[in-house]
Protein backbone atom coordinates (compact mmCIF):
# COMPACT_ATOMS: atom_id res chain seq x y z
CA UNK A 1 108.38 108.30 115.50
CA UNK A 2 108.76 109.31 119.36
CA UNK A 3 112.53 109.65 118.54
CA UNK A 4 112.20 112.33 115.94
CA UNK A 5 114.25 115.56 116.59
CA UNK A 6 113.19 118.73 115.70
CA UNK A 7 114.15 119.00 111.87
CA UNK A 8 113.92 115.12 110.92
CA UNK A 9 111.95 113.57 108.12
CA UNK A 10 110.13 110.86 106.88
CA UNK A 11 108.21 109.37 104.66
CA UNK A 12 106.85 105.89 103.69
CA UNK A 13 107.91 104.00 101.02
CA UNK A 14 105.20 100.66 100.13
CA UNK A 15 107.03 98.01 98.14
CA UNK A 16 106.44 94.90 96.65
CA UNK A 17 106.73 93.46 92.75
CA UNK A 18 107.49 97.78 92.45
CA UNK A 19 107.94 100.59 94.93
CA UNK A 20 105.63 103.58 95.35
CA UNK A 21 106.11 107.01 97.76
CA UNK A 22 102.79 105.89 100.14
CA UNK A 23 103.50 109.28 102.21
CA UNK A 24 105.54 111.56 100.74
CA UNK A 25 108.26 113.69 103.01
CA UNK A 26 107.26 115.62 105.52
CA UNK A 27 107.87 116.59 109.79
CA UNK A 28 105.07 115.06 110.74
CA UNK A 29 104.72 113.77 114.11
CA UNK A 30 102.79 110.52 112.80
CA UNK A 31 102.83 108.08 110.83
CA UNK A 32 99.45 106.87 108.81
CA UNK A 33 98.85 103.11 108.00
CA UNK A 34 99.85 102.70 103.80
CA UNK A 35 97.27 103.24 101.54
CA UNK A 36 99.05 102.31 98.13
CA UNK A 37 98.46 98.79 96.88
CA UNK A 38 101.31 97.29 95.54
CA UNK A 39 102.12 93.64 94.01
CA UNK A 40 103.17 90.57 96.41
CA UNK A 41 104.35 88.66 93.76
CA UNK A 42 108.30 90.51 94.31
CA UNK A 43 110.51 92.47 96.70
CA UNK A 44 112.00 94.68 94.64
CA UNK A 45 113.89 96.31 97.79
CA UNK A 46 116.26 97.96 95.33
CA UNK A 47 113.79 99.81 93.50
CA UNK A 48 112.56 101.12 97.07
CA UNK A 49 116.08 102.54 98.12
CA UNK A 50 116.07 104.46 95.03
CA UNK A 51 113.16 105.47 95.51
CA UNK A 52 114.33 106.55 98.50
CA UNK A 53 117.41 108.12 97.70
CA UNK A 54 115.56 110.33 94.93
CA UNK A 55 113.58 112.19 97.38
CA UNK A 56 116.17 113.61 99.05
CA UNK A 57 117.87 115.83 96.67
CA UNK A 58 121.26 117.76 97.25
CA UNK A 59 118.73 120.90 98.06
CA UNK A 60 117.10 119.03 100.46
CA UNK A 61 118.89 119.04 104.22
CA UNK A 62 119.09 115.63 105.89
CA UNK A 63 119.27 115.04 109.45
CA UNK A 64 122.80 114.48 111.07
C-alpha cells in the first residue's frame, strides 16, 4: 500500500472452496484485515482472477 500512486486501486479479493469481493474497489490508502468467511476445503484461484477481472470493466481506468 505505501507504493500506491495517485490514481491506483485496489481491492481485496478472500478465496477459498469460492471467491468473494472482501473490499470492494476503491483509492484508499489502507488496507482492512478480511472480514468474509470463505471455505478451506479448495483454492479455487481461478474463480478469484475472474473475480478479479470483472471489476474492472472497459469504463473503468486502470493504472499504467
Amino acid at each position: 500500500m505505501r507504493h500506491l500512486k495517485s490514481g491506483d486501486r485496489h481491492e481485496v479479493i478472500v478465496f477459498g472452496e469460492e471467491a468473494v469481493v472482501d473490499q470492494p474497489l476503491s483509492n484508499r490508502p489502507s488496507v482492512e484485515r478480511p472480514k468474509a468467511a470463505v471455505s478451506g476445503r479448495g483454492t479455487n484461484i481461478f474463480q478469484a482472477i475472474q473475480l478479479a477481472l470483472a471489476t474492472v470493466t472497459p469504463a473503468t481506468p486502470t493504472a499504467s
